[in-house]
C-alpha atoms as a PDB file:
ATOM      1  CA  UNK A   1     -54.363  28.940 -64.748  1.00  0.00           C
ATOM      2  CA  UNK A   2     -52.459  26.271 -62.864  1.00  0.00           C
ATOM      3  CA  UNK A   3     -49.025  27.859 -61.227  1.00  0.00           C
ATOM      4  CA  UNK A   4     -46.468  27.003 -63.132  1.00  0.00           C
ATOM      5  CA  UNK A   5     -43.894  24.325 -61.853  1.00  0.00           C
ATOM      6  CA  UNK A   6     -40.334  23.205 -62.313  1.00  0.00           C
ATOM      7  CA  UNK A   7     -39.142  22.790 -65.786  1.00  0.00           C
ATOM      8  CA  UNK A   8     -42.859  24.821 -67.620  1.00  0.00           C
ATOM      9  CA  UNK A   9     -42.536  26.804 -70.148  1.00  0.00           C
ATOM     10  CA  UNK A  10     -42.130  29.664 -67.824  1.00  0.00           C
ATOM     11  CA  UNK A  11     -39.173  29.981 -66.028  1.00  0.00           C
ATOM     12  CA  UNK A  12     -39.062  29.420 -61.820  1.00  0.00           C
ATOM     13  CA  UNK A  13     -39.365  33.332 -60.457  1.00  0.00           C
ATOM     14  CA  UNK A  14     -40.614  34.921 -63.444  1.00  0.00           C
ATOM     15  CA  UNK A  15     -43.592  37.252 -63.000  1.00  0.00           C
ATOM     16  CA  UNK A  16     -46.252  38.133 -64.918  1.00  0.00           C
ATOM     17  CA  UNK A  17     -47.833  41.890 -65.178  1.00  0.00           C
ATOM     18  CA  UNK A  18     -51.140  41.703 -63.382  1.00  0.00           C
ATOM     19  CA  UNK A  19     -54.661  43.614 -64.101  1.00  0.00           C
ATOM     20  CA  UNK A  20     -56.651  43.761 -61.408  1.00  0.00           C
ATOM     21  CA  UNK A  21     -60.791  44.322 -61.727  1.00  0.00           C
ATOM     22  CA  UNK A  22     -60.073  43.486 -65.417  1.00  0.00           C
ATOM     23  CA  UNK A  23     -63.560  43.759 -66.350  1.00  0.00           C
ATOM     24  CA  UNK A  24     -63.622  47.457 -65.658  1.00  0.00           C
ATOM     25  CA  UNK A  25     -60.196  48.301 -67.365  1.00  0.00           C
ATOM     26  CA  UNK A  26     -58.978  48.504 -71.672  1.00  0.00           C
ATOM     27  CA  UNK A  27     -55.728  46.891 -72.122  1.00  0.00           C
ATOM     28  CA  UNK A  28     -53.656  44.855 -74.172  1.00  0.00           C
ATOM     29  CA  UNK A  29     -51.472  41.751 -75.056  1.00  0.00           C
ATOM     30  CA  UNK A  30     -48.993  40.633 -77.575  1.00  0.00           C
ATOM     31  CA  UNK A  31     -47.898  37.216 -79.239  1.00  0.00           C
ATOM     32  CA  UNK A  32     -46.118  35.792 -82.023  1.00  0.00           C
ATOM     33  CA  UNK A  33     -46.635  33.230 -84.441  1.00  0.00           C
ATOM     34  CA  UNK A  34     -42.896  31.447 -84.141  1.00  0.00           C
ATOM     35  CA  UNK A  35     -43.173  29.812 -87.645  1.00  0.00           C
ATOM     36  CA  UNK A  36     -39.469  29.562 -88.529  1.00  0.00           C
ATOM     37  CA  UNK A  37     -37.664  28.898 -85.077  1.00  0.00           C
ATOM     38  CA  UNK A  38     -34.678  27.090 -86.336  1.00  0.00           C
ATOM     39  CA  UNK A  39     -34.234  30.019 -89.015  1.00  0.00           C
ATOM     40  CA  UNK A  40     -30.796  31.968 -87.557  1.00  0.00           C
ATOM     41  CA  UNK A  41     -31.764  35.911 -88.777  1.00  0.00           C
ATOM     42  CA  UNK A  42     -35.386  35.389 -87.465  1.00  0.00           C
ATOM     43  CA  UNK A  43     -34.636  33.559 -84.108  1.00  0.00           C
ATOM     44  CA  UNK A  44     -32.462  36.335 -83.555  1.00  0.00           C
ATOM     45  CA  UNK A  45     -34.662  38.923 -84.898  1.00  0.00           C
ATOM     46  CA  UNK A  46     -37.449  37.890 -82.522  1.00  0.00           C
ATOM     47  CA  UNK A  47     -35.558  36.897 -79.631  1.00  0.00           C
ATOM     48  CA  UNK A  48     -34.019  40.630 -79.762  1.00  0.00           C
ATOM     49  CA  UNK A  49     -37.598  42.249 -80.081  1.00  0.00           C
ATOM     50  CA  UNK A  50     -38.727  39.836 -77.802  1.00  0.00           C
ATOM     51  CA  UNK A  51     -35.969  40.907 -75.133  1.00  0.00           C
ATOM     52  CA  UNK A  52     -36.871  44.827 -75.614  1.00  0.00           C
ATOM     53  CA  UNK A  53     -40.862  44.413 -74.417  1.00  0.00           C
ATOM     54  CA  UNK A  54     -41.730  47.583 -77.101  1.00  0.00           C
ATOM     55  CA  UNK A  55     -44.333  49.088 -75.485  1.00  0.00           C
ATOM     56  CA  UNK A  56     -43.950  47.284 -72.150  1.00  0.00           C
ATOM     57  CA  UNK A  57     -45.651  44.382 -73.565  1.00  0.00           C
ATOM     58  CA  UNK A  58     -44.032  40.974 -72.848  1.00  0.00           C
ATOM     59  CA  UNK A  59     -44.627  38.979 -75.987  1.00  0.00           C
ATOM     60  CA  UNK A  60     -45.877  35.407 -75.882  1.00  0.00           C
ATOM     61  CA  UNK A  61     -43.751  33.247 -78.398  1.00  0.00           C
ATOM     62  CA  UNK A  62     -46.651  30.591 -80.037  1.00  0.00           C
ATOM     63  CA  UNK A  63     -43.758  28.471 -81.331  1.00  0.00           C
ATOM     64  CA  UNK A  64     -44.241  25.916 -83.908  1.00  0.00           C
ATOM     65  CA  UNK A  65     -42.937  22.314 -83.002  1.00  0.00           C
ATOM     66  CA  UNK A  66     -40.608  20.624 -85.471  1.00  0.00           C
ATOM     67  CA  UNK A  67     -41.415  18.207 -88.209  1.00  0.00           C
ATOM     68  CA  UNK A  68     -39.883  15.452 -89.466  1.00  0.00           C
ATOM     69  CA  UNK A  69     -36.343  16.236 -90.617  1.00  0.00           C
ATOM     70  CA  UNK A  70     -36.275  19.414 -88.186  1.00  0.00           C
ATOM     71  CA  UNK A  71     -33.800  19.726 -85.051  1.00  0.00           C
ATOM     72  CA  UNK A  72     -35.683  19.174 -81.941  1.00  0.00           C
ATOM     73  CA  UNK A  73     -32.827  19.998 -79.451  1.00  0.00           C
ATOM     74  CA  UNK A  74     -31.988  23.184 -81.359  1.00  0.00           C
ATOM     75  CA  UNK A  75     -35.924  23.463 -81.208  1.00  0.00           C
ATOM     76  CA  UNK A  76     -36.155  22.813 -77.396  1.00  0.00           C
ATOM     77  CA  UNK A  77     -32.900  25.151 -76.527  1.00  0.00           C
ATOM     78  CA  UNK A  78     -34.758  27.849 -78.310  1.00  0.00           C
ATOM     79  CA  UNK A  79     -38.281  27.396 -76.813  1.00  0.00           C
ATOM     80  CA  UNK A  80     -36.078  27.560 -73.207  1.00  0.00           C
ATOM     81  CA  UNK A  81     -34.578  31.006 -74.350  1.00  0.00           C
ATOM     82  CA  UNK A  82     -37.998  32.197 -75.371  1.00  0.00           C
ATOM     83  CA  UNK A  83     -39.741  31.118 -71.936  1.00  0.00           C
ATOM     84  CA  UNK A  84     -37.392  33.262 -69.845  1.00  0.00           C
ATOM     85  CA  UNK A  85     -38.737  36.344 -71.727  1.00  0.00           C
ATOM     86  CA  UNK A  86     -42.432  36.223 -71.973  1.00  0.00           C
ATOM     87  CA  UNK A  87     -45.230  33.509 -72.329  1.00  0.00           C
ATOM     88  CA  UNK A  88     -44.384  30.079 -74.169  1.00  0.00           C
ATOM     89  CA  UNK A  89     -47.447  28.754 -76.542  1.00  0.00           C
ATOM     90  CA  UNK A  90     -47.604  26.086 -78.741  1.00  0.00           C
ATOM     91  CA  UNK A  91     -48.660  26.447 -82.381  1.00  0.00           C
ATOM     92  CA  UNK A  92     -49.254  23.816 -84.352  1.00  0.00           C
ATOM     93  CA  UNK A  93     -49.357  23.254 -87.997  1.00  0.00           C
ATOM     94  CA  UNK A  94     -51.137  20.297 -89.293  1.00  0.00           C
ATOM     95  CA  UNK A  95     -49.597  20.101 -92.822  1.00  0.00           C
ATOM     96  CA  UNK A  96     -45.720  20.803 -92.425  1.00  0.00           C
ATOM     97  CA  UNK A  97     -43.499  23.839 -91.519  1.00  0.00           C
ATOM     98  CA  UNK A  98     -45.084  26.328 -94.470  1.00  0.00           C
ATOM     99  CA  UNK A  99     -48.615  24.858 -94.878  1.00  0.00           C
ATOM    100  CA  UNK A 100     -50.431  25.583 -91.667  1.00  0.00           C
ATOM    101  CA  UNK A 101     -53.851  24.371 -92.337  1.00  0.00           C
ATOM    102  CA  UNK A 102     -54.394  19.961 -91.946  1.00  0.00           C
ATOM    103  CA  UNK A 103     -54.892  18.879 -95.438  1.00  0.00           C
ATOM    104  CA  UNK A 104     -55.768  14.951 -93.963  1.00  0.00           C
ATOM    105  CA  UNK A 105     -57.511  13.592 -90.685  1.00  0.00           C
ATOM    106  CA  UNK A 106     -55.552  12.947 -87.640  1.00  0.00           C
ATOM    107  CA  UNK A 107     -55.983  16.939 -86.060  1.00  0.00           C
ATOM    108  CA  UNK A 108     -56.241  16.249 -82.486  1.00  0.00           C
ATOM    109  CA  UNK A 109     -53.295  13.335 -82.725  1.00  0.00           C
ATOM    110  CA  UNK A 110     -51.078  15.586 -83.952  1.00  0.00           C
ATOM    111  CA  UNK A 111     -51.965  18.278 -81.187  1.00  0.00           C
ATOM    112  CA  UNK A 112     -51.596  15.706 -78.357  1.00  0.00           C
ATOM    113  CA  UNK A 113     -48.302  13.977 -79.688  1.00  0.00           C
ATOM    114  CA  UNK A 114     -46.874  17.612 -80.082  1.00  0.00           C
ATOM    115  CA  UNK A 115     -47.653  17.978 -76.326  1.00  0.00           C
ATOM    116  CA  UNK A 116     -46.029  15.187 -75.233  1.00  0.00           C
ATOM    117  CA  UNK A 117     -43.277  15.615 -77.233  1.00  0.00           C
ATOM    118  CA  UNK A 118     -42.898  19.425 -75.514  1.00  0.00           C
ATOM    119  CA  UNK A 119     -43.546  17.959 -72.003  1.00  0.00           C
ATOM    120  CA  UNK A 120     -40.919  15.162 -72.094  1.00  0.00           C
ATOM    121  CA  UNK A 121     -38.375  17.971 -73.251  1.00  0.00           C
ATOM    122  CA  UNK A 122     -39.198  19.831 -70.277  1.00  0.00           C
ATOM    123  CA  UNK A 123     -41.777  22.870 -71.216  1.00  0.00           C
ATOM    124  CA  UNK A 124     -45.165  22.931 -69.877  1.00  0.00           C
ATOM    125  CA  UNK A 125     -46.535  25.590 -72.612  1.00  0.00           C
ATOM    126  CA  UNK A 126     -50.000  27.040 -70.878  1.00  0.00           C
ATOM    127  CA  UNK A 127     -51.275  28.597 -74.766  1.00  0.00           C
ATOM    128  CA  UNK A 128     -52.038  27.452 -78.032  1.00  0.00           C
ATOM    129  CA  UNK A 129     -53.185  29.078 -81.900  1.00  0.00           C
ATOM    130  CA  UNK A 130     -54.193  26.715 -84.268  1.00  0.00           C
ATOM    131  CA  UNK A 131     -52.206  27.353 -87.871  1.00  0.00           C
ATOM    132  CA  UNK A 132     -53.905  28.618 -90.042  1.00  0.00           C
ATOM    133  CA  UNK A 133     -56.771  29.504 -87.288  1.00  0.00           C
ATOM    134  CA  UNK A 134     -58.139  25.825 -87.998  1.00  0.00           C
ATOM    135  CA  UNK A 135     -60.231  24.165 -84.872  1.00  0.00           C
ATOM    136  CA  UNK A 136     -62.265  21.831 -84.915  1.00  0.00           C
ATOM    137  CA  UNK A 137     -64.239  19.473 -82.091  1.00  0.00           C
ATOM    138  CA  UNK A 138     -61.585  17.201 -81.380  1.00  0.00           C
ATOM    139  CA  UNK A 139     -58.699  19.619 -81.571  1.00  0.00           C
ATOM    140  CA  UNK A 140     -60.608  21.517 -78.668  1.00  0.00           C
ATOM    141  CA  UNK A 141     -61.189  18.875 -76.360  1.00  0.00           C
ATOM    142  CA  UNK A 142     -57.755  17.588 -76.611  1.00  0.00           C
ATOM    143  CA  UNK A 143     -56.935  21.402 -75.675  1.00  0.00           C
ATOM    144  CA  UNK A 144     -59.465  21.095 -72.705  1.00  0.00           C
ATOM    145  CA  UNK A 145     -57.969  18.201 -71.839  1.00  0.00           C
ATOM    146  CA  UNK A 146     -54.265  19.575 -71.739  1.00  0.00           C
ATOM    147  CA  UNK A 147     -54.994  22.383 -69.774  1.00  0.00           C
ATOM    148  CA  UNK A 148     -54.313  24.992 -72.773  1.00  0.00           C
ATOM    149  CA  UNK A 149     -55.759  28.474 -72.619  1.00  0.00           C
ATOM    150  CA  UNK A 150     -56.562  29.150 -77.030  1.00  0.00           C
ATOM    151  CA  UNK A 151     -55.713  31.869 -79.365  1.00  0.00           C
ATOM    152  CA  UNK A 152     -57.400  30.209 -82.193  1.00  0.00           C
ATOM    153  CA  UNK A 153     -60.428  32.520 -82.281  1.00  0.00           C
ATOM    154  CA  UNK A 154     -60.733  35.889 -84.344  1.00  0.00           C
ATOM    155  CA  UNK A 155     -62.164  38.800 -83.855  1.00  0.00           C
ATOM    156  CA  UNK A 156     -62.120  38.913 -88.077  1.00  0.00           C
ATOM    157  CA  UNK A 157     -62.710  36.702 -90.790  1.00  0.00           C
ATOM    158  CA  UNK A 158     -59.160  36.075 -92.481  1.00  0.00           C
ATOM    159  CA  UNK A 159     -59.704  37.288 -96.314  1.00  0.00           C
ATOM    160  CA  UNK A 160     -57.697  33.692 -97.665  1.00  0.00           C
ATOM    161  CA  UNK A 161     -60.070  31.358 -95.745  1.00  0.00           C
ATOM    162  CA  UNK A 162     -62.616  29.424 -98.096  1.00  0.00           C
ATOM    163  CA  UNK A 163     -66.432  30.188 -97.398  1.00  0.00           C
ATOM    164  CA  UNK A 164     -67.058  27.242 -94.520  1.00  0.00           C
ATOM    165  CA  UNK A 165     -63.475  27.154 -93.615  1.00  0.00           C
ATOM    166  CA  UNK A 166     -63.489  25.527 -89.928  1.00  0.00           C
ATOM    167  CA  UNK A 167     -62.544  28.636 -87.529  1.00  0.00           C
ATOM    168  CA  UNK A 168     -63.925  30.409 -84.635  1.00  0.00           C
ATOM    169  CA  UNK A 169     -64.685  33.854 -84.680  1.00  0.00           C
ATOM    170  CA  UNK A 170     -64.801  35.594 -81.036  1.00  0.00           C
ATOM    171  CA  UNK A 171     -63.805  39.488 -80.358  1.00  0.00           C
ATOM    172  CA  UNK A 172     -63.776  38.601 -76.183  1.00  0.00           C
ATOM    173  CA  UNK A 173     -62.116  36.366 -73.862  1.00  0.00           C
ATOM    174  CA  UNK A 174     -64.848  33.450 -73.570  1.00  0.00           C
ATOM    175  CA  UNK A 175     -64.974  30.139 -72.371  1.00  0.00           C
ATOM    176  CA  UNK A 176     -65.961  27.290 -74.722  1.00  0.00           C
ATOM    177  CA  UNK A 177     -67.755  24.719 -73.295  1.00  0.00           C
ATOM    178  CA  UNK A 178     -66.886  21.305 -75.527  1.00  0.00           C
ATOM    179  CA  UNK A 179     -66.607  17.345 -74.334  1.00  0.00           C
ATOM    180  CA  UNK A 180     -67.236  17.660 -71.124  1.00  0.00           C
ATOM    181  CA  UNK A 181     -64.608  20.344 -70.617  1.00  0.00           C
ATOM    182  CA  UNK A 182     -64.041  24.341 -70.732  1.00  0.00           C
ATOM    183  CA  UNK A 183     -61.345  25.430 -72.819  1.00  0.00           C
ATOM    184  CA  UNK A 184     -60.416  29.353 -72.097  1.00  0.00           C
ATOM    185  CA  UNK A 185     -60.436  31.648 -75.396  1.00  0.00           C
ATOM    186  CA  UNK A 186     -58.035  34.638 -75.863  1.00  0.00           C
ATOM    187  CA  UNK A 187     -58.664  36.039 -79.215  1.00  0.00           C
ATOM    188  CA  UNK A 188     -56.347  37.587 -81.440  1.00  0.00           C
ATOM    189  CA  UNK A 189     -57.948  40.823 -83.256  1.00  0.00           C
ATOM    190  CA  UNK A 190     -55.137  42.537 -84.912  1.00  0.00           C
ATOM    191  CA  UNK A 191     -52.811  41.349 -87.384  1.00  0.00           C
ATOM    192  CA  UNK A 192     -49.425  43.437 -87.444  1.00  0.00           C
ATOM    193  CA  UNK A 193     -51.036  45.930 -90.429  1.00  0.00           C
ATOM    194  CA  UNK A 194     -54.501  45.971 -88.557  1.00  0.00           C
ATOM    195  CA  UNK A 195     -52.803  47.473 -85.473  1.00  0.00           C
ATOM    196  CA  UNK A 196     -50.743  49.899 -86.950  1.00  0.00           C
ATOM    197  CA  UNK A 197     -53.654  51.190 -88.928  1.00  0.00           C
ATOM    198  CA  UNK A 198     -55.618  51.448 -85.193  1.00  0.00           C
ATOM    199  CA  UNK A 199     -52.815  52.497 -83.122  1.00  0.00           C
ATOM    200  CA  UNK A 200     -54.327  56.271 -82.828  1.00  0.00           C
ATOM    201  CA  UNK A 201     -58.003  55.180 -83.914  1.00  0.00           C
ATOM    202  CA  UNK A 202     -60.893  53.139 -81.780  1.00  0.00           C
ATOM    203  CA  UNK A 203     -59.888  50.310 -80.107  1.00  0.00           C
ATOM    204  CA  UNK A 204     -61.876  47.760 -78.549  1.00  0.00           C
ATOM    205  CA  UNK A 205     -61.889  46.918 -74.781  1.00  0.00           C
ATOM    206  CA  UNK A 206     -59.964  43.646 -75.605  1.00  0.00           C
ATOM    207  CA  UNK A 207     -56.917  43.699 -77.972  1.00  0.00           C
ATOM    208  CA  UNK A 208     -54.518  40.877 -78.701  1.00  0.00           C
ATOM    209  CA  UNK A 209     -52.126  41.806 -81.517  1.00  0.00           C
ATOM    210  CA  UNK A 210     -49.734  38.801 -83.115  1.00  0.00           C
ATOM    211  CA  UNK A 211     -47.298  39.083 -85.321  1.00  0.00           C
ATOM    212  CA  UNK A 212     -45.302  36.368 -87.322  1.00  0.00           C
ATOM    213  CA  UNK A 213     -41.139  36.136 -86.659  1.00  0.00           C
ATOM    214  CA  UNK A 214     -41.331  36.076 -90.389  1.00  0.00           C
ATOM    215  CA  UNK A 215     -42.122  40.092 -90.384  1.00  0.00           C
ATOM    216  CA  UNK A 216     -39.062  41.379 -88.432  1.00  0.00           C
ATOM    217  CA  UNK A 217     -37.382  40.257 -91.367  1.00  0.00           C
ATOM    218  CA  UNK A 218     -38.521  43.323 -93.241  1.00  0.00           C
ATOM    219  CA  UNK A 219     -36.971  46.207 -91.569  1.00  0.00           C
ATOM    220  CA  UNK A 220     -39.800  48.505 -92.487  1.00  0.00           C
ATOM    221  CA  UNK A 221     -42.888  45.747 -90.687  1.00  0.00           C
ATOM    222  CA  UNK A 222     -40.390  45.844 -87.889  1.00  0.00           C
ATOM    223  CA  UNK A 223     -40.528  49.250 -87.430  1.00  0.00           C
ATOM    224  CA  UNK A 224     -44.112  49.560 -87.757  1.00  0.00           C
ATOM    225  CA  UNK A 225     -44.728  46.920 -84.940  1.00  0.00           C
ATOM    226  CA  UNK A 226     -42.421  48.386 -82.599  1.00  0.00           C
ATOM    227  CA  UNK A 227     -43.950  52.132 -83.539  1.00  0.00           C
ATOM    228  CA  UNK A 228     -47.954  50.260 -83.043  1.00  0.00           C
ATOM    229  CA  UNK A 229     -46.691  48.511 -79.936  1.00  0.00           C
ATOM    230  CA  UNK A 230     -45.421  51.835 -78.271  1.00  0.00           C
ATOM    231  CA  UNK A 231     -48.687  53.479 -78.948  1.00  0.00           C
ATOM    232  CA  UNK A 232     -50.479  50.747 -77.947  1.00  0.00           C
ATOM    233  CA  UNK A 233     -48.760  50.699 -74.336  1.00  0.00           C
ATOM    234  CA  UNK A 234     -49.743  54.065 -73.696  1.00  0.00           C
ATOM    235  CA  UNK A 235     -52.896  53.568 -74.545  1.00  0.00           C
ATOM    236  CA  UNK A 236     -54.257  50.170 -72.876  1.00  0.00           C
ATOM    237  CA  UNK A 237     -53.010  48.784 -70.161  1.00  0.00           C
ATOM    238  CA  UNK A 238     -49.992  46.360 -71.363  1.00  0.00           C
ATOM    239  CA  UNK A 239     -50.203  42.696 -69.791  1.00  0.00           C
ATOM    240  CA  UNK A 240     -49.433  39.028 -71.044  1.00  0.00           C
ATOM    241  CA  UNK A 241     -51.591  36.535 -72.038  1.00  0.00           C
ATOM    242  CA  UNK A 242     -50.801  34.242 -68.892  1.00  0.00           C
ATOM    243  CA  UNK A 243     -51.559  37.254 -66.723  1.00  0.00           C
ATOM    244  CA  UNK A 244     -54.738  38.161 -68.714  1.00  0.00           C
ATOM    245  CA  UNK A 245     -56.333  34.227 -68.353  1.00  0.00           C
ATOM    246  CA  UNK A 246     -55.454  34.258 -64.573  1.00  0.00           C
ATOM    247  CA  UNK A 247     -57.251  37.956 -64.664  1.00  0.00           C
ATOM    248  CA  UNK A 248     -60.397  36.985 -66.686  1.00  0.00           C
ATOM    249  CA  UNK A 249     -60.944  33.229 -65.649  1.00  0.00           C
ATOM    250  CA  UNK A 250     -63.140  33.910 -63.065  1.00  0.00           C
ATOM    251  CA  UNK A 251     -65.748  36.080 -64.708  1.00  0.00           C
ATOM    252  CA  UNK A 252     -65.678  35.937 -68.476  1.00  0.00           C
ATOM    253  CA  UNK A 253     -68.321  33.699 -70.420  1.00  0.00           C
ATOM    254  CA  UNK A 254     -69.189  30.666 -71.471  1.00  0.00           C
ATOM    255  CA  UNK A 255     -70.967  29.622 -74.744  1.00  0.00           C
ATOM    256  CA  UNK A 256     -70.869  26.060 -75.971  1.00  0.00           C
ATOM    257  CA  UNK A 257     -68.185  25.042 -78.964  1.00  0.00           C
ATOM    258  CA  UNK A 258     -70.572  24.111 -81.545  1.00  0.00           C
ATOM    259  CA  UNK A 259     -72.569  27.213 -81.914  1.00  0.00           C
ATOM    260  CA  UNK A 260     -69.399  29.285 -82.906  1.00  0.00           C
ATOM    261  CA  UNK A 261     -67.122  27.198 -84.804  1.00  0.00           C
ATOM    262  CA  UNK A 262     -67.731  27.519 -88.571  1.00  0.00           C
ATOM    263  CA  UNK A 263     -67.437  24.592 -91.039  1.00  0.00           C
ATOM    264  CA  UNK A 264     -68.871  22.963 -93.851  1.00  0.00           C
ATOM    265  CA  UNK A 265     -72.004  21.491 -93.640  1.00  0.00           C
END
């Protein structure tokens, strides 16, 4: 990962949890899906959980970017606030603000006019996650091309995709080789239900648990994250994803786009 400069996503001075001789060590990182950013109980919901690093974990916010009728500079001031407290990410969906999933062609515009749009407001997010989990070809050479490390990939198949839905599926951090380019895979393997279910059970060597902002709504999810995460931290080491893609850049491996991503024939 490039180090990050004046006016990134990630604040000047702010440090990142480090894991050396990752390959011979179990840990652990945390994001969430930032769906509803300009939504005053969730922002502060999040932004509070965010602060508290349950678990020792510092939580990447994968914010959504506003869509048309949306407040970017309420959006931006946000995103700034999230930076200084973990990893920003950018998470796009295709559709608008509650369907996640592109329902027309255009994917990889969208994806690059988001990212200029968050770069001329002064954030330099380093991750991405695909609503949804959609990627396709395009979408990942864009992301190649932008210097993005991807959350897209899971380690399950979600039960509401369609047979043939475009996704990856990936349970290890992996390089993708697509366009020319090498795009850096992170992927997420616990939802917030799977990971309170295998807090004291097996866990595999890599584990990213997200969450959406949506669930600290319900006081009872939110207390089963924060339970999960402290469990978790005792039981993995507990990095961020920035830290984890500087850790496992160097040695993890590479398999070429097109023989993992699923889609209709």
């Amino acid at each position: 990962m490039r180090e990050t400069r004046a006016g990134s996503g990630r604040p000047a001075g702010a440090r990142s949890p480090q894991i050396p001789h990752i390959a011979d060590k179990k840990y652990a990182v945390v994001s969430c899906h930032v769906e509803t950013p300009l939504d005053d109980r969730a922002w502060r919901l999040f932004s509070a959980f965010q602060a508290v690093q349950p678990g020792g974990f510092r939580i990447a916010a994968l914010m959504r970017p506003p869509h048309e009728g949306e407040d970017g500079e309420r959006w931006l001031e946000r995103a700034r606030e999230a930076a200084a407290s973990g990893p920003l990410g950018h998470h796009t969906h295709w559709t608008g603000p509650s369907h996640a999933r592109p329902t027309m062609a255009g994917t990889a515009g969208r994806v690059r006019e988001e990212a200029a749009w968050l770069r001329e407001g002064g954030l330099e997010p380093r991750l991405f996650c695909g609503g949804g989990w959609y990627m396709d070809q395009e979408v990942a050479e864009v992301l190649a091309v932008l210097g993005y490390v991807d959350c897209t990939a899971t380690a399950f198949r979600p039960a509401y995709l369609a047979e043939g839905a475009p996704r990856i599926g990936l349970e290890a951090p992996t390089w993708l080789a697509v366009g020319g380019g090498r795009l850096l895979e992170l992927p997420s393997t616990h939802s917030l239900g799977m990971a309170a279910r295998a807090a004291l059970g097996r866990l595999p060597g890599h584990v990213h648990v997200y969450f959406h902002d949506t669930d600290l709504l319900s006081p009872s999810r939110r207390l089963a994250l924060a339970a999960a995460l402290e469990i978790l931290g005792r039981r993995r080491a507990a990095t961020d994803l920035e830290a984890l893609a500087a850790a496992v850049g160097g040695t993890a491996p590479e398999r070429d786009f097109a023989s993992l991503v699923e889609s209709r024939s």
